[in-house]
Protein backbone atom coordinates (compact mmCIF):
# COMPACT_ATOMS: atom_id res chain seq x y z
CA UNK A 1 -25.19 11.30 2.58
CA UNK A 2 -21.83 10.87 4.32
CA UNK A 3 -22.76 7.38 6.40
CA UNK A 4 -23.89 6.77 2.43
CA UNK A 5 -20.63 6.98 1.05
CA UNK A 6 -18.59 5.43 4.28
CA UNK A 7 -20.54 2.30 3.86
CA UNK A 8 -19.94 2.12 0.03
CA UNK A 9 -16.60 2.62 0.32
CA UNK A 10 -15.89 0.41 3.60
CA UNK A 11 -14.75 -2.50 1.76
CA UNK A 12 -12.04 -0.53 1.03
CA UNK A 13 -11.59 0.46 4.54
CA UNK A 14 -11.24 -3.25 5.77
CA UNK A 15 -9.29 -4.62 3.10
CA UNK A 16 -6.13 -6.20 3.14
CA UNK A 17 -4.22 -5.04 -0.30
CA UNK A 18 -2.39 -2.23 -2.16
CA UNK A 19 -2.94 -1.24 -5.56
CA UNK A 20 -0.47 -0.63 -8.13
CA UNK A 21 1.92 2.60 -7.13
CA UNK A 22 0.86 1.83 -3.79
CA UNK A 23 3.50 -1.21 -3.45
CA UNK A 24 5.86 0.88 -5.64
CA UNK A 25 5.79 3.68 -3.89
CA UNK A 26 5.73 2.17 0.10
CA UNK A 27 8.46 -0.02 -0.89
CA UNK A 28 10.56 3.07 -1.98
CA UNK A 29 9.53 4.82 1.38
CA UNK A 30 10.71 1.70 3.04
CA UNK A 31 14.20 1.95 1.34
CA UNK A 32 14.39 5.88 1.81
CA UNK A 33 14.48 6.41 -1.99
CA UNK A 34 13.03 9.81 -2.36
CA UNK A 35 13.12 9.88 -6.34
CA UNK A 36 9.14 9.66 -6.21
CA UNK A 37 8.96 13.05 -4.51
CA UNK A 38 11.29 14.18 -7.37
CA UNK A 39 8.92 13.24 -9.53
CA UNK A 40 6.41 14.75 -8.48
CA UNK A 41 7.97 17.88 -8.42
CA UNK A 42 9.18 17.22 -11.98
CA UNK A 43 5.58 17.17 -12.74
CA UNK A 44 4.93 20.13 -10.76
CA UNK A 45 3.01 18.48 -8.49
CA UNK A 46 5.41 19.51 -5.44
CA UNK A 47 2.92 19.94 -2.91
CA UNK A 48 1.49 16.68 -3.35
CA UNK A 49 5.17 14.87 -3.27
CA UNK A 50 5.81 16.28 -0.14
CA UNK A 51 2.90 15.39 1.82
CA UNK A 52 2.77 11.32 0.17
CA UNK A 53 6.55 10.94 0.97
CA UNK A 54 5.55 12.43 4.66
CA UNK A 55 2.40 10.04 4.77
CA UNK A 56 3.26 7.19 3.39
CA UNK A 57 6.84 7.54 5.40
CA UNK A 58 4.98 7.06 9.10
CA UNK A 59 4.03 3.41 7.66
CA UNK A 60 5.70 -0.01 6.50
CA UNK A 61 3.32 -2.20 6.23
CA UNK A 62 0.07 -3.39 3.63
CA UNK A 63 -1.79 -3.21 5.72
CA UNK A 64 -2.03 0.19 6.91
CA UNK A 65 -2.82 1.11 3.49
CA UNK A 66 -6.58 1.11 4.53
CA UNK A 67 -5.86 3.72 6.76
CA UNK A 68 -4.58 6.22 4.03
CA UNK A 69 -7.92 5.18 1.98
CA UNK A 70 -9.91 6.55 4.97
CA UNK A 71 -8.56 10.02 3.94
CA UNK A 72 -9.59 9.38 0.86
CA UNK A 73 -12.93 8.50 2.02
CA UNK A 74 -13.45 11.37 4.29
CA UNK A 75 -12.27 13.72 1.67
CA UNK A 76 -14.41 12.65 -1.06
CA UNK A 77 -17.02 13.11 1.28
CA UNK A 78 -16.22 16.66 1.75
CA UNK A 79 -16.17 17.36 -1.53
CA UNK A 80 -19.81 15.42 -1.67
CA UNK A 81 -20.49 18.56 0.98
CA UNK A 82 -19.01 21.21 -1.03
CA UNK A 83 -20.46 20.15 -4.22
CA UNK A 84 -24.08 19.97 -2.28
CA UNK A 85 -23.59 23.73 -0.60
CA UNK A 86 -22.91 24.92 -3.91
CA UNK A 87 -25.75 23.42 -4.97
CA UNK A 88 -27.89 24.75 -2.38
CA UNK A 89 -26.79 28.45 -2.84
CA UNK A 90 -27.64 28.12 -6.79
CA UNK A 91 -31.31 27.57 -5.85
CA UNK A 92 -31.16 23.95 -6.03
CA UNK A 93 -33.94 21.95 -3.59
CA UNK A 94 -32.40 20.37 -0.85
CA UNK A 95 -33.10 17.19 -2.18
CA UNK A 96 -31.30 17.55 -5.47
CA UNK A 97 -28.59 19.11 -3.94
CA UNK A 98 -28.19 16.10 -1.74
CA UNK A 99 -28.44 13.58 -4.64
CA UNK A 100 -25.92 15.31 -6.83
CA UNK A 101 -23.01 15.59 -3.60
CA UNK A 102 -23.72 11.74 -3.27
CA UNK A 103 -23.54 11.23 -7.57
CA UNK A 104 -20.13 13.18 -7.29
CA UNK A 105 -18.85 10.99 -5.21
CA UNK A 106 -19.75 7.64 -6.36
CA UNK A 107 -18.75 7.89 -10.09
CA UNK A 108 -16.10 5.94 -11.32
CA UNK A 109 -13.52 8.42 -10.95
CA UNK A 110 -14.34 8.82 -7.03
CA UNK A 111 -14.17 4.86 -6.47
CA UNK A 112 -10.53 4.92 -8.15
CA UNK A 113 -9.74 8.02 -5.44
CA UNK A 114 -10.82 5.64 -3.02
CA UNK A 115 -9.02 2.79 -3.71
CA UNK A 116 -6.17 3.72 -4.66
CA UNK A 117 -4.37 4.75 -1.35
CA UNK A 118 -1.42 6.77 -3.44
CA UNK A 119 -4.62 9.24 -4.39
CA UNK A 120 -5.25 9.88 -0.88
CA UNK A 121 -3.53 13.45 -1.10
CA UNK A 122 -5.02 14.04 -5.00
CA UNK A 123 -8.68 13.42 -3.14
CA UNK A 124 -7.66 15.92 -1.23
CA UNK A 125 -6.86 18.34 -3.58
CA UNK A 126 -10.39 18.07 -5.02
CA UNK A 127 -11.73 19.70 -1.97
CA UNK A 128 -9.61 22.08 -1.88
CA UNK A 129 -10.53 23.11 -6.01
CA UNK A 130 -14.08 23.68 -4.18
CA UNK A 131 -12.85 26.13 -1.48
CA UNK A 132 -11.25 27.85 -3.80
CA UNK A 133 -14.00 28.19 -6.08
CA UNK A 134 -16.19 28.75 -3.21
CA UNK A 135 -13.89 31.91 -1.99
CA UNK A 136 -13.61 33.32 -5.46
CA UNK A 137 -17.70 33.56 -5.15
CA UNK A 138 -17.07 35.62 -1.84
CA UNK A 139 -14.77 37.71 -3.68
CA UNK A 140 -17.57 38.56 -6.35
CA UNK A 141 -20.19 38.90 -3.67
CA UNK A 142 -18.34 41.27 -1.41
CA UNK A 143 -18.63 45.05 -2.09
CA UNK A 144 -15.80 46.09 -0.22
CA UNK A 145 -12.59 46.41 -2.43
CA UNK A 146 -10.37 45.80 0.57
CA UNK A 147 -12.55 42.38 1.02
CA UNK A 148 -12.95 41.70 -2.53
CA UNK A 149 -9.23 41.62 -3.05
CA UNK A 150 -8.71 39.67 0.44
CA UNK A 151 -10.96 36.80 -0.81
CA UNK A 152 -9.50 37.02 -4.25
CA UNK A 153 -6.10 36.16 -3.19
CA UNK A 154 -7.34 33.53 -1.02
CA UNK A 155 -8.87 31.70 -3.76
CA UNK A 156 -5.96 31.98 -6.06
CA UNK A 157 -3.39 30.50 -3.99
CA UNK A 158 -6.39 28.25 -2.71
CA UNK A 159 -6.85 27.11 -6.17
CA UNK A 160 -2.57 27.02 -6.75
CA UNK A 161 -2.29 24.67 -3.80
CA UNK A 162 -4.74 22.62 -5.37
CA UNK A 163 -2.96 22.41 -8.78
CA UNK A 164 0.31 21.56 -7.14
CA UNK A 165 -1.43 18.70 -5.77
CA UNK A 166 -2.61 16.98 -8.97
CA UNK A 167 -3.78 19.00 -11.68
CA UNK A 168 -6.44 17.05 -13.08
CA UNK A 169 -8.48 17.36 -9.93
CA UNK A 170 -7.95 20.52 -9.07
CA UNK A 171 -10.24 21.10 -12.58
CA UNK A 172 -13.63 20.38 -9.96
CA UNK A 173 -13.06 24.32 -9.82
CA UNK A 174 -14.37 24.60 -13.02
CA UNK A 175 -17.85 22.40 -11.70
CA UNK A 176 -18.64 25.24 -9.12
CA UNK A 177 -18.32 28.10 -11.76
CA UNK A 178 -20.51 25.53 -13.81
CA UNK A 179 -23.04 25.45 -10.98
CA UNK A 180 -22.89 28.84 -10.18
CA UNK A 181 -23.18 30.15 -13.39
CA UNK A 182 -26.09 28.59 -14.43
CA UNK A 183 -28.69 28.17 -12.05
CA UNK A 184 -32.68 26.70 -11.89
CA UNK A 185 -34.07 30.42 -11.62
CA UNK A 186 -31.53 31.58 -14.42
CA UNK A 187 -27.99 33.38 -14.76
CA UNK A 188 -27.11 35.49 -11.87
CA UNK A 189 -26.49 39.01 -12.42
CA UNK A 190 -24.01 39.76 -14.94
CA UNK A 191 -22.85 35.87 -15.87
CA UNK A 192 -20.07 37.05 -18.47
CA UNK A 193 -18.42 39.76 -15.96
CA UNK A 194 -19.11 36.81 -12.89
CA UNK A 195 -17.25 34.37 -15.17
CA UNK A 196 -14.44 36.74 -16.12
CA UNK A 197 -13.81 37.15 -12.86
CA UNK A 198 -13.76 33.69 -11.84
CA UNK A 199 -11.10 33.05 -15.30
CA UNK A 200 -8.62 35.60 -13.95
CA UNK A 201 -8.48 33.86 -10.79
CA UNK A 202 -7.90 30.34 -12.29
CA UNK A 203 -5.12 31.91 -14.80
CA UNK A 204 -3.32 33.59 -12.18
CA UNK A 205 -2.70 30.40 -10.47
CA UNK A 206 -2.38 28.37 -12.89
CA UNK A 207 0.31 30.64 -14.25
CA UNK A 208 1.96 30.38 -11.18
CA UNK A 209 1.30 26.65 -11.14
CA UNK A 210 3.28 26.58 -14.65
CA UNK A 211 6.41 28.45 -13.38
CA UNK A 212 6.62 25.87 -10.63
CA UNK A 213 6.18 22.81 -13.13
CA UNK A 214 9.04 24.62 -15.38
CA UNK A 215 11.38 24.62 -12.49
CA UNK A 216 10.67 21.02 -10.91
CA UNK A 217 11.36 19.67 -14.61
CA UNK A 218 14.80 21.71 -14.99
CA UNK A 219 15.58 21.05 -11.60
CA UNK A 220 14.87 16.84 -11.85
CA UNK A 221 15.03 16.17 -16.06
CA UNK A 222 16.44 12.74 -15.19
CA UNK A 223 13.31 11.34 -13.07
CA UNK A 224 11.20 9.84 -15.94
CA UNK A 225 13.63 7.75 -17.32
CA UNK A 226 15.03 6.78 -14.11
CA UNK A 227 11.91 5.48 -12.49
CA UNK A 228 10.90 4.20 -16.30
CA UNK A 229 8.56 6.56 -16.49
CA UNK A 230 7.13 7.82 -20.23
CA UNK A 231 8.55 10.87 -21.19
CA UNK A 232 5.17 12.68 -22.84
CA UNK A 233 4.72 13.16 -18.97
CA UNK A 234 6.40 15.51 -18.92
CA UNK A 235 6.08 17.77 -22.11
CA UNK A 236 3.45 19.66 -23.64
CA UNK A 237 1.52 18.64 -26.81
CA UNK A 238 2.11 21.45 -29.75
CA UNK A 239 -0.43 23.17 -31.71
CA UNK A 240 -0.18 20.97 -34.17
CA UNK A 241 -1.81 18.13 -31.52
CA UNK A 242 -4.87 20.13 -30.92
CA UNK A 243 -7.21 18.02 -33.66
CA UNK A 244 -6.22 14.78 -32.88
CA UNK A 245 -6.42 15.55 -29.13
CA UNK A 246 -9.75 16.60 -29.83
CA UNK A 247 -10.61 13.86 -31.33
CA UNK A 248 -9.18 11.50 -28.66
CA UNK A 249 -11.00 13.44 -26.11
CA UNK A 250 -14.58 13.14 -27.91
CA UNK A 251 -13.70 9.24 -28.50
CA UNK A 252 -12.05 8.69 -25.17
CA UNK A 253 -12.98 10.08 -21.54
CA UNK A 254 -15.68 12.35 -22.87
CA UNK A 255 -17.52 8.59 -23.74
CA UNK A 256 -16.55 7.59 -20.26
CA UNK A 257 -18.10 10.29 -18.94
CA UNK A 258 -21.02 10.11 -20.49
CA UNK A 259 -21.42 6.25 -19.20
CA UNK A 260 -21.19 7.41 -15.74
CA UNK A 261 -21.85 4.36 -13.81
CA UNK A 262 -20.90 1.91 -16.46
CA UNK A 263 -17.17 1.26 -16.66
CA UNK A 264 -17.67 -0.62 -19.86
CA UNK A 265 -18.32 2.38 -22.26
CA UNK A 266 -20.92 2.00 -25.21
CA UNK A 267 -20.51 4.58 -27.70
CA UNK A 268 -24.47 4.35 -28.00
CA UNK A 269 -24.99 5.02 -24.44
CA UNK A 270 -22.56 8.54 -24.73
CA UNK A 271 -24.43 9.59 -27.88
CA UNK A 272 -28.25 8.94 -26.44
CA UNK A 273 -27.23 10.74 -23.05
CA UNK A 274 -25.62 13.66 -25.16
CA UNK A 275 -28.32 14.48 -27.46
CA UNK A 276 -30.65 14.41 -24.30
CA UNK A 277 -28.11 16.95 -22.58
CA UNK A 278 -28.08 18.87 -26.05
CA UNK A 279 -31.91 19.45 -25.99
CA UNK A 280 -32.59 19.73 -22.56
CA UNK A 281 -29.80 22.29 -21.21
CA UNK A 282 -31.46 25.35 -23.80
CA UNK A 283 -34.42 24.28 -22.24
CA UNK A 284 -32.95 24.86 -18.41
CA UNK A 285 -31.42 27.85 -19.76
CA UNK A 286 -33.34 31.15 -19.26
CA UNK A 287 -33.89 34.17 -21.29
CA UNK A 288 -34.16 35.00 -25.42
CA UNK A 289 -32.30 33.01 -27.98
CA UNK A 290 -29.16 34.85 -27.88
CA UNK A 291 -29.17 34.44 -24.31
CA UNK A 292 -29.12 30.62 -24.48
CA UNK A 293 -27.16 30.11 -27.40
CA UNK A 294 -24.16 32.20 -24.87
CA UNK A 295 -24.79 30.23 -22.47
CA UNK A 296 -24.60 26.63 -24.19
CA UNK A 297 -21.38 28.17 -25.50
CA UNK A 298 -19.92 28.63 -22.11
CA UNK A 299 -21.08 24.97 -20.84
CA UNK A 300 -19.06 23.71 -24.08
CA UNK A 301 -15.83 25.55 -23.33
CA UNK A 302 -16.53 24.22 -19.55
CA UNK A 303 -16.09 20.76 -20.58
CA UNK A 304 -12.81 21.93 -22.54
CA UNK A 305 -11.87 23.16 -19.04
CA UNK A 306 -12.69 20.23 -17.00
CA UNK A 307 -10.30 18.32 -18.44
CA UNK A 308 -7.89 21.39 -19.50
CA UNK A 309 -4.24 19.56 -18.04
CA UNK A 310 -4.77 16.57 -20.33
CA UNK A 311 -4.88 18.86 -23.67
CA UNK A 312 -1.93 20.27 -22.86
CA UNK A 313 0.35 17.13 -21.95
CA UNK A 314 1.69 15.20 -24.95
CA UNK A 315 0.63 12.07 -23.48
CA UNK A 316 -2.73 10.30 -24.15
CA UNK A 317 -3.73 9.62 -20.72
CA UNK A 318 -7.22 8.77 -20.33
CA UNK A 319 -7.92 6.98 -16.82
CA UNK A 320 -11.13 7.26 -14.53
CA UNK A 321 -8.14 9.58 -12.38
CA UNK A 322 -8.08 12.01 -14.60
CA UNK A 323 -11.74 12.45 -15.21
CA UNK A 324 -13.19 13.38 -11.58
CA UNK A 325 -14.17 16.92 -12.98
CA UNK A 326 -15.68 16.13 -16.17
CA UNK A 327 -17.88 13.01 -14.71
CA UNK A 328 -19.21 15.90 -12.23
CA UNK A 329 -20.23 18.50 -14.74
CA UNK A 330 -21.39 16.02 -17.02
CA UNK A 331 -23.81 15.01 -13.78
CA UNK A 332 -24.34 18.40 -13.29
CA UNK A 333 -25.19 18.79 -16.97
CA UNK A 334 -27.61 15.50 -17.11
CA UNK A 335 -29.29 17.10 -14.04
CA UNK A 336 -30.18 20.34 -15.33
CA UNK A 337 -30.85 19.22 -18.62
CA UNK A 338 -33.50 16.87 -17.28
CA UNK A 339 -34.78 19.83 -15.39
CA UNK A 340 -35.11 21.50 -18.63
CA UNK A 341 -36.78 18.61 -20.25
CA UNK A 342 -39.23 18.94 -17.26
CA UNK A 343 -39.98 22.40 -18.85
CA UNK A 344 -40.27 21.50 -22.35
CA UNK A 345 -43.23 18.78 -20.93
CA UNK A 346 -44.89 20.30 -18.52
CA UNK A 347 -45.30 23.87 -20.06
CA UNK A 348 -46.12 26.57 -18.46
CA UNK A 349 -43.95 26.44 -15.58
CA UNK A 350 -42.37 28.58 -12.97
CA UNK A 351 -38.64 28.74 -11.76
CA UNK A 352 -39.76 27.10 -8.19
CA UNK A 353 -40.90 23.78 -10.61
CA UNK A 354 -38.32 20.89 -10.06
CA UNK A 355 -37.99 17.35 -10.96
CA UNK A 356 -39.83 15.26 -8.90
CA UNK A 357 -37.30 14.12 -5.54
CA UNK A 358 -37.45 10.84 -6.32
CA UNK A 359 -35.82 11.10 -9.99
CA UNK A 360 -32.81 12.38 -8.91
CA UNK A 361 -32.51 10.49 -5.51
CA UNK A 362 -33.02 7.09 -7.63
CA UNK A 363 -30.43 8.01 -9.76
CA UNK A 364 -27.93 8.78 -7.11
CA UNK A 365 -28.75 5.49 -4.82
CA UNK A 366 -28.17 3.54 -8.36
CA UNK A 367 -24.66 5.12 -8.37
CA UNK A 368 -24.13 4.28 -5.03
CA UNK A 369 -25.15 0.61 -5.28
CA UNK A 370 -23.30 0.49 -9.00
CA UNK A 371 -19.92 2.27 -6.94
CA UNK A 372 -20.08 -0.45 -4.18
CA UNK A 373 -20.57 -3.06 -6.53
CA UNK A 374 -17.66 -2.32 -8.32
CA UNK A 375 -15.27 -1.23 -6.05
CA UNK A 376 -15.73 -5.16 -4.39
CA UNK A 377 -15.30 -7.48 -7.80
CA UNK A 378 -13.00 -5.31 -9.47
CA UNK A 379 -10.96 -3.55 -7.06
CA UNK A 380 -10.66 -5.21 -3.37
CA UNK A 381 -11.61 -8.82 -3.92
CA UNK A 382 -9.28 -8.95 -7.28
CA UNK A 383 -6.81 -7.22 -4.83
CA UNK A 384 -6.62 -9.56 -2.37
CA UNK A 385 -6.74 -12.68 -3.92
CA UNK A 386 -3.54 -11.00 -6.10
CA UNK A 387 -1.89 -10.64 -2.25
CA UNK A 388 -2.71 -13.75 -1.19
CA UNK A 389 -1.42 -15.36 -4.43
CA UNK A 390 2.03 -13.57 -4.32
CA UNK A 391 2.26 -14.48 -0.86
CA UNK A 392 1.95 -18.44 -1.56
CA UNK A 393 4.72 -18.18 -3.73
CA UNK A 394 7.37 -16.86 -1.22
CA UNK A 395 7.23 -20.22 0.81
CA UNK A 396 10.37 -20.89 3.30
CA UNK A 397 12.08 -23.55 1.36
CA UNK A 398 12.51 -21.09 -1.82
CA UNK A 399 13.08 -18.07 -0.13
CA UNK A 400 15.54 -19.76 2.23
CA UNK A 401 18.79 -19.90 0.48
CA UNK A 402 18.24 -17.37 -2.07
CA UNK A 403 20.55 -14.62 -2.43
CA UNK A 404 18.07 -12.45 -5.53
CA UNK A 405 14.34 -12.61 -6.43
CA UNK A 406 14.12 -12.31 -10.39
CA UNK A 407 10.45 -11.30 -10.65
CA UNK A 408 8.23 -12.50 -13.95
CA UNK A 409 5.32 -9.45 -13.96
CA UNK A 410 1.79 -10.47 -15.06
CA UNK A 411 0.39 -8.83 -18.02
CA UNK A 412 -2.88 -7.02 -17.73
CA UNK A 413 -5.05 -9.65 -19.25
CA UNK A 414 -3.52 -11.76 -16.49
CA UNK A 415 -6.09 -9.94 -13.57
CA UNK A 416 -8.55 -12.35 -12.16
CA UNK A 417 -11.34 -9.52 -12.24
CA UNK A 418 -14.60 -10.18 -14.17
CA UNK A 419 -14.63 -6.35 -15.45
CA UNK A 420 -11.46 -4.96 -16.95
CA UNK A 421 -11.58 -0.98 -17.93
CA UNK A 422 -8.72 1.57 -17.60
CA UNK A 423 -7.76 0.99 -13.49
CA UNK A 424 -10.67 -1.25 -12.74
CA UNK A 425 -10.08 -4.99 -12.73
CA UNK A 426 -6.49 -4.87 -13.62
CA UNK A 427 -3.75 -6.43 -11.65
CA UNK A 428 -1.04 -4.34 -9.79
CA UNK A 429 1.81 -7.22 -10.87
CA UNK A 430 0.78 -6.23 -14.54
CA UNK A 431 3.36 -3.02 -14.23
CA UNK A 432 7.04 -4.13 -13.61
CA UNK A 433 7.79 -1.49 -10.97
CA UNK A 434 4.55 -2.39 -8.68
CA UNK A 435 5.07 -6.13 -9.45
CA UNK A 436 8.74 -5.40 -8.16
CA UNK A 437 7.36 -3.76 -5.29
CA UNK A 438 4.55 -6.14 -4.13
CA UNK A 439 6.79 -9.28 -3.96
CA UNK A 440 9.76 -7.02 -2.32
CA UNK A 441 6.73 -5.96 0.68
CA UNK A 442 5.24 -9.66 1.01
CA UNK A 443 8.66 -11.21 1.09
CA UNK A 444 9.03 -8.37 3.98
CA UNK A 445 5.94 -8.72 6.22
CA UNK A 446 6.01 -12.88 5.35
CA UNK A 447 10.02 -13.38 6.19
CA UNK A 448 11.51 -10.56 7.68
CA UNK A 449 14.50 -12.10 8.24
CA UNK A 450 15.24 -11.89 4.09
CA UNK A 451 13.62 -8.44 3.79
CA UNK A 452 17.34 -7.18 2.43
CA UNK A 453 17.72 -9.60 -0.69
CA UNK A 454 17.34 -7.70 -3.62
CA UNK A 455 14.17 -7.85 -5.46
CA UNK A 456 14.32 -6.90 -9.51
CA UNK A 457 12.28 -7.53 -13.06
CA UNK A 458 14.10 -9.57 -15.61
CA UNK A 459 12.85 -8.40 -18.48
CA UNK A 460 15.11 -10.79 -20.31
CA UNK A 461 13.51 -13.78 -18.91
CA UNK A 462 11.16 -16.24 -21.55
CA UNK A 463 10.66 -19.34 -19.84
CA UNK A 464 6.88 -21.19 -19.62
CA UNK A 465 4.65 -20.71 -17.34
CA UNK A 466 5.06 -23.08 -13.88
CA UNK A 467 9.19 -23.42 -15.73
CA UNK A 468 10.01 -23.81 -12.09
CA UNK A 469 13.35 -22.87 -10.78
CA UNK A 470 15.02 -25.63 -12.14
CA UNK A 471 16.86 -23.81 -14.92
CA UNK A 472 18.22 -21.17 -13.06
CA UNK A 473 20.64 -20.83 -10.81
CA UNK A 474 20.48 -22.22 -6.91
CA UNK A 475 20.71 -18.83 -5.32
CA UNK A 476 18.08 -16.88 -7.36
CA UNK A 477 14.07 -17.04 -6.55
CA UNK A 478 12.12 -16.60 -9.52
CA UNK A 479 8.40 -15.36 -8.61
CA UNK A 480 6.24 -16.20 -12.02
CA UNK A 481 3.53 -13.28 -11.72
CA UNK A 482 1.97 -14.54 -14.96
CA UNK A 483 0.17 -17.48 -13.08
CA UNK A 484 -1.95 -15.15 -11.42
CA UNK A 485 -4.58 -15.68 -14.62
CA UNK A 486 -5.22 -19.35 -12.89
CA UNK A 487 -6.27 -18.21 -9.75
CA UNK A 488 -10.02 -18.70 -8.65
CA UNK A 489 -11.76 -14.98 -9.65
């Protein structure tokens, strides 16, 4: 399973590019301007500021991005582990348990993680969400008060560290209480008291988690707007939000999820994989009527769960990052739903009765072909080519003589991918602040000599495509990112 997932993800190992914040974010390492870690801490995310600003500080060049998306690699490939241990203690066959680790980790969300060298230390964070949902088990299995409150504590400040690193990952807790909760030989022994136990864990960290978000914001209020950053960041959504985030969520990343593999999300596709989770997970379920109607109850307020940090933020944010969690349990869902389905056709059958291997293995080599596919054509060739492009611009007779770069950023229907879909396919010049920062890097590595002229975003500027420099003034570069739709895809 792990050699699986290195060789999916090597093209992203090899590659020559950034992504977006990447160039934003090394180019502000480069210049010792901290206000990113500020950020972060404004968004209580302080853990996670420290350790980017100490990881992306040790390099100044592109190209050692690739080796900041090798620990992104390795850790989504732990968390493929964790995901298939918990697995395995449930009762799951070997086989399945395998399958889903390498599903988890080859959904869309994953493939951004890898990508996307800035997630390195959100990956990360994932794995630690496990552990910590792996030592609250201990803490339930363990008779021993003393040892019961020893791995307790562990897993709360386990699962605190985790939401200090990025919030939205951190949720993958919630897939091991999902997987431990209900299991292919039925509910453990006392599920509600099990799950109480596993909520008073996650709300005493993330109660901690909130204190620390409430002082990074009073401490840095100024960070959004200075780095042009939306404010709904940074607030809460009120009460009065709750329907039409609701809504957004059932027409927005709970669709996504439900496509799994397929980045271009069909409502049809959502609703036919839904009603077949809707029938088959009573089915997987054990016990009387009552008992299953509880326990479809608690998958439905998992999926709330999953994806808990975006229903409380005002803003609307709806990328593949912020979905690792709920693509899992919806996996996990599909999975034991089909299971169930297996019941409801092949009656009678025993607990030991599982899918035959080669359903769930063909389903997870499909994701794995699908994740490879994709990461190439709409993440590292796209990439590349963007580089490459930005870098033929900054030729020695321009930059030669020029005192400022004045810097025209693409817009997103300017990417030369094929497949365009929330991160994938879209072109890192399309943002201002990356554009800024990808031109200020190539100019860099290409001419090092002019690394100090200043680079900045016009906003002001309205000229035609290919206007040339000949209306503007001798001593100012201007790099026209919006040509970038005629390169070759």
């Amino acid at each position: 399973m792990v050699l699986i997932i290195f060789l999916v993800y090597s093209p992203v190992l090899f590659g020559h590019f950034g992504f977006r914040d990447d160039y934003r974010w090394l180019n502000a390492e480069v210049h010792h301007d901290h206000r990113y870690l500020q950020f972060n801490i404004a968004q209580g995310r302080a853990i996670n500021g420290l350790a980017e600003d100490l990881l992306f500080s040790r390099i100044k060049y592109i190209s050692q991005l690739a080796g900041v998306r090798l620990l992104a690699v390795c850790s989504l490939a732990a968390m493929a582990l964790g995901i298939r241990r918990g697995l395995l203690r449930a009762g799951w066959p070997r086989s399945i348990a395998l399958a889903g680790g390498l599903v988890a980790a080859t959904l869309p969300a994953a493939q951004v993680y890898a990508v996307w060298a800035l997630c390195a230390i959100e990956s990360m964070g994932g794995v630690i969400a496990i552990a910590a949902a792996a030592l609250a088990a201990e803490s339930i299995a363990n008779v021993s008060p003393m040892r019961r409150s020893i791995f307790a504590i562990a897993a709360t400040l386990t699962f605190l560290i985790s939401l200090m690193i990025y919030q939205p990952v951190a949720m993958l807790f919630w897939v091991m209480v999902a997987i431990d909760l209900f299991r292919p030989a039925g509910p453990p022994e006392r599920p509600l008291r099990r799950l109480a136990w596993y909520v008073s864990i996650a709300a005493t960290a993330l109660g901690l988690a909130f204190i620390f978000y409430q002082l990074g914001l009073r401490k840095y209020p100024w960070v959004f707007s200075a780095l042009d950053m939306p404010l709904d960041r940074s607030h809460l959504a009120g009460f009065s939000d709750a329907w039409a985030k609701f809504s957004w969520f059932i027409h927005g990343p709970l669709v996504d999820a439900l496509n799994f593999g397929n980045i271009i999300s069909s409502g049809w596709i959502a609703v036919a994989v839904g009603v077949f989770i809707l029938i088959g997970l009573p089915a997987f379920f054990r016990g009387g009527l009552g008992q299953r109607a509880t326990m479809l109850l608690l998958a439905a307020a998992l999926v709330i769960a999953t994806y808990l940090p975006n229903f409380l933020t005002a803003a609307d944010s709806a990328g593949y990052r912020t979905q690792p969690a709920l693509e899992c349990l919806m996996a996990f869902y599909l999975l034991a739903a089909a299971h169930g389905w297996q019941r409801i056709i092949a009656k009678p059958i025993d607990s030991e009765n599982f899918l035959p291997t080669w359903i769930p293995m063909s389903f997870a080599l499909a994701s794995a072909a699908a994740a490879a596919c994709l990461v190439t054509i709409c993440f590292v060739r796209p990439q590349e080519k963007e580089l490459q492009f930005v870098r033929s611009l900054l030729t020695r007779d321009k930059v030669v003589g020029a005192q400022r770069v004045v810097v025209i950023n693409a817009q997103w229907e300017d990417g030369i991918s094929p497949i365009w879909h929330h991160e994938f396919g879209t072109p890192s010049s399309g943002w201002p602040p990356a554009a800024t920062g990808l031109v200020a890097l190539a100019l860099r590595e290409k001419f090092p000599g002019h690394a100090n002229i200043p680079v900045t975003v016009d906003y002001s500027l309205s000229v035609p495509i290919d206007n040339g420099n000949a209306s503007f003034p001798s001593d100012m570069l201007v790099i026209d990112l919006r040509q970038l739709r005629r390169v070759a895809p």
